[in-house]
PDB file of N, CA and C in Angstrom:
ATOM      1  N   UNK A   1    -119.517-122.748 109.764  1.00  0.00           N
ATOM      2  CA  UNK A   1    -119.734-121.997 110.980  1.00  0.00           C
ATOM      3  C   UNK A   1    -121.223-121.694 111.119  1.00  0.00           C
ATOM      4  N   UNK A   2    -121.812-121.801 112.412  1.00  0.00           N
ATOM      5  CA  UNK A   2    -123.087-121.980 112.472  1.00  0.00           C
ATOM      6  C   UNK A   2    -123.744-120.319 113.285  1.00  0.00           C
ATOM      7  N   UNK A   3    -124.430-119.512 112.967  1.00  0.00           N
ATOM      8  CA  UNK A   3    -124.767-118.591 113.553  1.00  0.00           C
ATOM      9  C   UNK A   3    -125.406-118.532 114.644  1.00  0.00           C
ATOM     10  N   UNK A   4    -124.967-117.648 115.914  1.00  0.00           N
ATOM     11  CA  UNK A   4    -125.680-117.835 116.878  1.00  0.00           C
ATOM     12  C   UNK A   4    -127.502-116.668 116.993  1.00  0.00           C
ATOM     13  N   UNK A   5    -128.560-117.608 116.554  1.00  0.00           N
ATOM     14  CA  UNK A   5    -129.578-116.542 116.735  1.00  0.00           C
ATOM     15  C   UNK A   5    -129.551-115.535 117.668  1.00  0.00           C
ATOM     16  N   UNK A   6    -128.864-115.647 118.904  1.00  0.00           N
ATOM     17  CA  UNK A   6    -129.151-114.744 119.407  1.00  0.00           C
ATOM     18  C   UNK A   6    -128.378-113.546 119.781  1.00  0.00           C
ATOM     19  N   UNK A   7    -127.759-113.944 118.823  1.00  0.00           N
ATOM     20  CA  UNK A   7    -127.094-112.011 118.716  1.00  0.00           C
ATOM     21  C   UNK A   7    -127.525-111.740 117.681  1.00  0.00           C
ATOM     22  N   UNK A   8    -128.805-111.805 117.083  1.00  0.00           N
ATOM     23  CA  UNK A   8    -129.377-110.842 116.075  1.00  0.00           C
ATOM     24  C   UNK A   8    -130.245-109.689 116.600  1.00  0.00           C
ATOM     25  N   UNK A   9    -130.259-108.980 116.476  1.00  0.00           N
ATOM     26  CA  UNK A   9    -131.128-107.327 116.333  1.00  0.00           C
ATOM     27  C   UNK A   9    -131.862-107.217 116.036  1.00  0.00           C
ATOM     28  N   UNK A  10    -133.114-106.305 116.402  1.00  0.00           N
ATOM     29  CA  UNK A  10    -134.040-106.338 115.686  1.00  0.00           C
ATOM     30  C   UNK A  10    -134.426-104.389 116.253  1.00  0.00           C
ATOM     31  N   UNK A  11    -134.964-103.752 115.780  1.00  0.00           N
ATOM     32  CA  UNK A  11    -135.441-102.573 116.026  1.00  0.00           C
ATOM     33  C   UNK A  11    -137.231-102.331 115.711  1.00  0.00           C
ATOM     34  N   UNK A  12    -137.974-102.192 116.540  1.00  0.00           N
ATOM     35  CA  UNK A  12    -139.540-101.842 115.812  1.00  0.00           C
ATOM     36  C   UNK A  12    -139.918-100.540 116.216  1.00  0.00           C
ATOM     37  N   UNK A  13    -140.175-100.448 115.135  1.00  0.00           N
ATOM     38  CA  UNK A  13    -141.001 -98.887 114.511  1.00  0.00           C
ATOM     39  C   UNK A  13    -141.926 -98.761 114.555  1.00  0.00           C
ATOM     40  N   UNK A  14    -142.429 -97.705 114.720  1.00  0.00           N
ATOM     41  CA  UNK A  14    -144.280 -97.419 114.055  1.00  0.00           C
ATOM     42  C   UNK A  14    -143.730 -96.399 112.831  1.00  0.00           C
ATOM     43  N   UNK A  15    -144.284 -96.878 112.056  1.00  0.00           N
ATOM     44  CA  UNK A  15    -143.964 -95.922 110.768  1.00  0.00           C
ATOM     45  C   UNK A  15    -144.719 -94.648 110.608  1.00  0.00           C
ATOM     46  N   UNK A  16    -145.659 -94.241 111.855  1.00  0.00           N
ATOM     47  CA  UNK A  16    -145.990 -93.192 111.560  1.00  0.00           C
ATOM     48  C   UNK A  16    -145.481 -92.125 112.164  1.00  0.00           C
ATOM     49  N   UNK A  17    -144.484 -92.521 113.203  1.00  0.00           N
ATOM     50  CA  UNK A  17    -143.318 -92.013 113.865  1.00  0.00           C
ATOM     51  C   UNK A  17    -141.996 -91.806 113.753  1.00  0.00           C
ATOM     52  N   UNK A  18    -141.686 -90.091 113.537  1.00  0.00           N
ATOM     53  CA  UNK A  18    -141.045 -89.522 113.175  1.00  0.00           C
ATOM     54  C   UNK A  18    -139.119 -90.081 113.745  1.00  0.00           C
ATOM     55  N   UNK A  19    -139.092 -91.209 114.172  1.00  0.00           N
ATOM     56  CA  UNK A  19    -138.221 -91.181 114.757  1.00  0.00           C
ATOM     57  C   UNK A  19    -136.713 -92.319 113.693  1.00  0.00           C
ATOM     58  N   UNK A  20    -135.689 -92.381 114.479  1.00  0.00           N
ATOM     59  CA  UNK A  20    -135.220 -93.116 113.577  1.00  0.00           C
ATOM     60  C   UNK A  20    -134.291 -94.186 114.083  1.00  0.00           C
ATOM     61  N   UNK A  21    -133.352 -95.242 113.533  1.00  0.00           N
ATOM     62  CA  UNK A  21    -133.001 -95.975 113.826  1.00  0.00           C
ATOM     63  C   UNK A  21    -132.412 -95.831 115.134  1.00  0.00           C
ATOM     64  N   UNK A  22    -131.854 -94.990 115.268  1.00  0.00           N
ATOM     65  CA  UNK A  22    -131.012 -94.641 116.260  1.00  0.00           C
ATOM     66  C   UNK A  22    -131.507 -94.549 117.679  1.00  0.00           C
ATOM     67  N   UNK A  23    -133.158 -93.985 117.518  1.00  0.00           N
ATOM     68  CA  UNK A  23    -133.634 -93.997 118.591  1.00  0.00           C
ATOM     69  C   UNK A  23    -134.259 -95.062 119.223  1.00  0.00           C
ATOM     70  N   UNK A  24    -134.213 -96.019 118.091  1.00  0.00           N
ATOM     71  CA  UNK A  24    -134.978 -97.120 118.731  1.00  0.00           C
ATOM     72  C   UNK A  24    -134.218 -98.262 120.029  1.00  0.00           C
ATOM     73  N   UNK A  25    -134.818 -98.851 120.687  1.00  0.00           N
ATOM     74  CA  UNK A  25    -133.998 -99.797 121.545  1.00  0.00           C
ATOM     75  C   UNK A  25    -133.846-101.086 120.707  1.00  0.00           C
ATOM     76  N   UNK A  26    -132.514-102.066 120.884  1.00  0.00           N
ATOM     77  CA  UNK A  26    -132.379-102.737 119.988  1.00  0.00           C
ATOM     78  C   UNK A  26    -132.999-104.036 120.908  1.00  0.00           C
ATOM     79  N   UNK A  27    -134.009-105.184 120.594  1.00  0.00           N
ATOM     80  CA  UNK A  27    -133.976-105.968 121.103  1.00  0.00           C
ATOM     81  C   UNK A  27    -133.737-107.477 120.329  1.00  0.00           C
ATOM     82  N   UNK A  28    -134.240-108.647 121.196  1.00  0.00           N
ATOM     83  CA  UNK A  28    -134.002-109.879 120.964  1.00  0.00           C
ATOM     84  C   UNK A  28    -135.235-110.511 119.663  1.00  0.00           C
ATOM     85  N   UNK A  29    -135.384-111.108 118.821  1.00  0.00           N
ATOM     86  CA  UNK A  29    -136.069-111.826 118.056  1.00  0.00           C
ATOM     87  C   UNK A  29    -137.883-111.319 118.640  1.00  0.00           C
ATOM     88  N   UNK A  30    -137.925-112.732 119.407  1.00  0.00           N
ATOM     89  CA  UNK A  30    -139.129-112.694 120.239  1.00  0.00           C
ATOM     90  C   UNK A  30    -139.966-111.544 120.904  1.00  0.00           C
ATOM     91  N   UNK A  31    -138.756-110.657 121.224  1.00  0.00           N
ATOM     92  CA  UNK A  31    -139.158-109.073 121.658  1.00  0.00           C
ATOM     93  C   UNK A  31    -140.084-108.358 120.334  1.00  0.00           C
ATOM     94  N   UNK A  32    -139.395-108.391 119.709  1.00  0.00           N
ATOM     95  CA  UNK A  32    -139.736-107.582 118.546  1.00  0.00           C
ATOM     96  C   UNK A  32    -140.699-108.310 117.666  1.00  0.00           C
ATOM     97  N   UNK A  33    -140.649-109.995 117.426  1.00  0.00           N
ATOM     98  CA  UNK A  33    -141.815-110.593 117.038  1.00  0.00           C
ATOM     99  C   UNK A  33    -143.012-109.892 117.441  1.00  0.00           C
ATOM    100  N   UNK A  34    -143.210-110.130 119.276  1.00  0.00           N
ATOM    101  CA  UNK A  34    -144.398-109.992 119.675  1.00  0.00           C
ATOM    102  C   UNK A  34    -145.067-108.509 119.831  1.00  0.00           C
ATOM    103  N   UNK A  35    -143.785-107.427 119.913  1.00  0.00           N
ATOM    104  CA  UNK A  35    -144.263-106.280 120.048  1.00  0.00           C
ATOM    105  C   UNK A  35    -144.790-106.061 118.817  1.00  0.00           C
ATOM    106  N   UNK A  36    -144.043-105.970 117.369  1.00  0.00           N
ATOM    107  CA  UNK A  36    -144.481-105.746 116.258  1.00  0.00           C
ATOM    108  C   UNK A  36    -145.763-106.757 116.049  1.00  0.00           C
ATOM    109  N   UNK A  37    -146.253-107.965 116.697  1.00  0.00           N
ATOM    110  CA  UNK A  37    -147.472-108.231 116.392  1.00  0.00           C
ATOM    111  C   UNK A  37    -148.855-107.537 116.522  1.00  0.00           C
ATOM    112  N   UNK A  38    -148.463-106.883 118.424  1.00  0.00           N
ATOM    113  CA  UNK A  38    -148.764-106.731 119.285  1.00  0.00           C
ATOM    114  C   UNK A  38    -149.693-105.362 118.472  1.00  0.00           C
ATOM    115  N   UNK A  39    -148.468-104.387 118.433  1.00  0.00           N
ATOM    116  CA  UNK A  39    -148.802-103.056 117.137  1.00  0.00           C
ATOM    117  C   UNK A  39    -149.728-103.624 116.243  1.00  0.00           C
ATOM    118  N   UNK A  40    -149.023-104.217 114.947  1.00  0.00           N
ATOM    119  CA  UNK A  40    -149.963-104.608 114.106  1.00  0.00           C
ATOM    120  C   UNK A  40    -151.429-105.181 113.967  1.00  0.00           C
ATOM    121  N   UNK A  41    -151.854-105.567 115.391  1.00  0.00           N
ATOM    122  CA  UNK A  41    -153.169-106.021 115.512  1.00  0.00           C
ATOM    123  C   UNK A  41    -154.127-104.776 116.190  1.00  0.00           C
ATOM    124  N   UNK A  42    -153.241-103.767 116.009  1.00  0.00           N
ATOM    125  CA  UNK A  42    -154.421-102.540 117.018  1.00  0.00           C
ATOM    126  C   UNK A  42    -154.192-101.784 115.373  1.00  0.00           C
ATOM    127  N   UNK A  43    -153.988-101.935 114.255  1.00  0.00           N
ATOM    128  CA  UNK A  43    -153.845-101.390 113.041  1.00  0.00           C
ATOM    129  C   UNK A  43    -152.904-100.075 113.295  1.00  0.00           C
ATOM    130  N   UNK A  44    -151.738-100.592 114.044  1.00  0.00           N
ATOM    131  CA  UNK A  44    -150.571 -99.402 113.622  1.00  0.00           C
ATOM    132  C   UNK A  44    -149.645 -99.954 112.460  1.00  0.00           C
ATOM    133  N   UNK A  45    -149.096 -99.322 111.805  1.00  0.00           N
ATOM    134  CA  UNK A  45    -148.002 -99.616 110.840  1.00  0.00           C
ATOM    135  C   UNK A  45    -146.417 -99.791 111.243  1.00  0.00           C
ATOM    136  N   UNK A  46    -146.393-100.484 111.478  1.00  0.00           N
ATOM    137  CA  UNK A  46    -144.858-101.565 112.087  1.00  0.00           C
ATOM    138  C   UNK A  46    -143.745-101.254 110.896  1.00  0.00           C
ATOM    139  N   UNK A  47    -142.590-101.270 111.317  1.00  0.00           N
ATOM    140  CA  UNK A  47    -141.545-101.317 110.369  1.00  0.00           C
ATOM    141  C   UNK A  47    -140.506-101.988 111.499  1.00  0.00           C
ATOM    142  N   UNK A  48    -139.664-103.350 111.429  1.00  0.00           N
ATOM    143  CA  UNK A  48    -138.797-103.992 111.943  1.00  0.00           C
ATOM    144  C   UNK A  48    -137.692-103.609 110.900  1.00  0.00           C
ATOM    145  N   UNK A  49    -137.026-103.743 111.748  1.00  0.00           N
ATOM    146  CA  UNK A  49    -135.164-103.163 111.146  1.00  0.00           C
ATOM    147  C   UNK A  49    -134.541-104.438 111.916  1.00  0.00           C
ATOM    148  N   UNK A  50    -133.741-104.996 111.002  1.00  0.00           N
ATOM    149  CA  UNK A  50    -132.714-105.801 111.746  1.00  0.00           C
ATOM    150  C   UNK A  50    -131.255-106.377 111.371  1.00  0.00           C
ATOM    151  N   UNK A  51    -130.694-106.347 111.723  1.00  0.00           N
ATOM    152  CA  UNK A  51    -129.232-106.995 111.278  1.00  0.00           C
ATOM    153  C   UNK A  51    -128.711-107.447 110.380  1.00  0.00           C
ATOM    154  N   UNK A  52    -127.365-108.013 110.346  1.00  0.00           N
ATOM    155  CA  UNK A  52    -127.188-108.988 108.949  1.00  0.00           C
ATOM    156  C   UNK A  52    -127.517-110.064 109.741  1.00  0.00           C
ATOM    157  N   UNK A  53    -127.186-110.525 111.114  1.00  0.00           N
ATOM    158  CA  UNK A  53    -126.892-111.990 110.991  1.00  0.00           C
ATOM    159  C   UNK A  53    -128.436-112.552 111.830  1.00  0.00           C
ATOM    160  N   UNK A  54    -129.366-111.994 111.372  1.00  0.00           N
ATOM    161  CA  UNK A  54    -130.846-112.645 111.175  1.00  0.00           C
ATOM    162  C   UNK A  54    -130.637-113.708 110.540  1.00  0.00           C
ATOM    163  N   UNK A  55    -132.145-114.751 111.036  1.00  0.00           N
ATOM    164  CA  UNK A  55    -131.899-115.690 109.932  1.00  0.00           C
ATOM    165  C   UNK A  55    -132.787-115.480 108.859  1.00  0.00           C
ATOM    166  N   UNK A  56    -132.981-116.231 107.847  1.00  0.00           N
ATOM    167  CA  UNK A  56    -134.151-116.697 106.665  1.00  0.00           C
ATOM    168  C   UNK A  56    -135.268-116.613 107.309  1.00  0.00           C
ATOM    169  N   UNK A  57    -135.221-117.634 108.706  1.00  0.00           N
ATOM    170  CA  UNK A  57    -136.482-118.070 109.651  1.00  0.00           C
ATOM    171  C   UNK A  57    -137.068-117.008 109.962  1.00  0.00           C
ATOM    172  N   UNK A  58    -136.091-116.875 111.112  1.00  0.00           N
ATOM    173  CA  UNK A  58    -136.767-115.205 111.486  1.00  0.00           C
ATOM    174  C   UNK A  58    -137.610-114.232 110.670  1.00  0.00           C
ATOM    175  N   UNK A  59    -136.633-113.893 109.294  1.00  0.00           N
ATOM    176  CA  UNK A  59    -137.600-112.849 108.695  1.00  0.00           C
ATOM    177  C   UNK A  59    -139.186-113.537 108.028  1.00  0.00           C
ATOM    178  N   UNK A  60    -138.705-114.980 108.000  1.00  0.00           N
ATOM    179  CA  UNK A  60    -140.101-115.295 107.154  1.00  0.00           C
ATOM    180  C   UNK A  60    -141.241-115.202 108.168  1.00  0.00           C
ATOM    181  N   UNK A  61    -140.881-115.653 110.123  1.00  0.00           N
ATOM    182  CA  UNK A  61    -141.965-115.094 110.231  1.00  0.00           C
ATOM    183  C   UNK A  61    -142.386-114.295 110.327  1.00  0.00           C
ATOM    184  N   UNK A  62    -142.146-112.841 110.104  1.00  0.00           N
ATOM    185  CA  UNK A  62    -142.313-111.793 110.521  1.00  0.00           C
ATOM    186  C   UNK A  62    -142.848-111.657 108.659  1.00  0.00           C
ATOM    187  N   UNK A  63    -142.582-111.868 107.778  1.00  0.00           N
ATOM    188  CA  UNK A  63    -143.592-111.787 106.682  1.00  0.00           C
ATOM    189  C   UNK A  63    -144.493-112.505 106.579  1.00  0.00           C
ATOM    190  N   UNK A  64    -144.801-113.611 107.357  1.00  0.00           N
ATOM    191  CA  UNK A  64    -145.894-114.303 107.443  1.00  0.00           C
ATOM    192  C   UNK A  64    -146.780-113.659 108.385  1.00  0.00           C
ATOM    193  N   UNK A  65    -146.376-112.595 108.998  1.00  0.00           N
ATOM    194  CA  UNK A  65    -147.198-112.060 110.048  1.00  0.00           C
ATOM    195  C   UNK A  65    -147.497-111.001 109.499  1.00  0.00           C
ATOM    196  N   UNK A  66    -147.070-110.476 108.143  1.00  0.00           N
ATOM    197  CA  UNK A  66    -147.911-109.304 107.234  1.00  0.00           C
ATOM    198  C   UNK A  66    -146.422-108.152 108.023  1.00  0.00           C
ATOM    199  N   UNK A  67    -145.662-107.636 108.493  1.00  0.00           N
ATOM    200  CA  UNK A  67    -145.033-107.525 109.333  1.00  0.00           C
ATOM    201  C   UNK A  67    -143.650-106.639 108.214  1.00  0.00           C
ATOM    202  N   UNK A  68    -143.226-106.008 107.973  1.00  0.00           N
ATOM    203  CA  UNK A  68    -142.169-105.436 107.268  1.00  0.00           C
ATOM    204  C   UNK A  68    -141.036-104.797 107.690  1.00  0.00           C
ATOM    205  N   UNK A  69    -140.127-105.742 106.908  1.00  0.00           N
ATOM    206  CA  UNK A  69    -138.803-105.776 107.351  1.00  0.00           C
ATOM    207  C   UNK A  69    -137.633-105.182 106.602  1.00  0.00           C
ATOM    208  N   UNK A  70    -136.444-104.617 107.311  1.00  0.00           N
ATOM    209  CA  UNK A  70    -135.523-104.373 106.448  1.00  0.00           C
ATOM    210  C   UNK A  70    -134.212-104.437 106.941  1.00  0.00           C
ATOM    211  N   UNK A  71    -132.969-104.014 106.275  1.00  0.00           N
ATOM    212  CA  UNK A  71    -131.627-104.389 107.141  1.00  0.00           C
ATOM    213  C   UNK A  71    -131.529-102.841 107.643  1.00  0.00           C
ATOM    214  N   UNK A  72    -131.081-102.996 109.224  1.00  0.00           N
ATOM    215  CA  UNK A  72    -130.972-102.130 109.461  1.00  0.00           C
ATOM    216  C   UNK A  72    -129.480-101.127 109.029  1.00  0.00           C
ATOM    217  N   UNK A  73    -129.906 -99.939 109.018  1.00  0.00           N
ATOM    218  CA  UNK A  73    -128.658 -99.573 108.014  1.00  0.00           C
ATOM    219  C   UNK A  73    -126.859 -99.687 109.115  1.00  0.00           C
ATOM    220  N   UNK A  74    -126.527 -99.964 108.897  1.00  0.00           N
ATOM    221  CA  UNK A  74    -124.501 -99.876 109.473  1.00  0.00           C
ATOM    222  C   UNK A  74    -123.914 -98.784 109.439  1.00  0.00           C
ATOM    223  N   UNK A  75    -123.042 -98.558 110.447  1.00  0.00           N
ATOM    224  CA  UNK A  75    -122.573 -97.436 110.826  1.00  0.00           C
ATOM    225  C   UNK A  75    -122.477 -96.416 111.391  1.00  0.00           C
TER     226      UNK A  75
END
């Protein structure tokens, strides 16, 4: 069975903001690629949250982009 990318999740943070998963809006891959780039190049501190059914791909680029990731928590 082959996963469809695009029902994966993604949530971005600024980590210096008090806020939490819950508040964030959940968007698409590309959303959150470019915003969390977008952040990270004005030197804010990014934190992406995302799903289980991310792929490998996905997260590698977002560690290739210096970019930090985690599963977002369930429930």
């Amino acid at each position: 069975m082959t996963r469809d990318i695009r029902s994966s999740t993604f949530y971005v943070l600024e980590q210096h903001e008090p806020s939490s998963p819950t508040d964030a809006i959940p968007v698409s891959f590309e959303q959150a690629f470019e915003e969390a780039k977008k952040l990270t190049a004005t030197g804010r501190a990014v934190h992406v949250l995302y799903t289980d059914d991310a792929t490998q791909m996905q997260l590698t680029r977002f560690a290739e982009a210096g970019i930090r990731t985690s599963l977002a928590p369930q429930g």
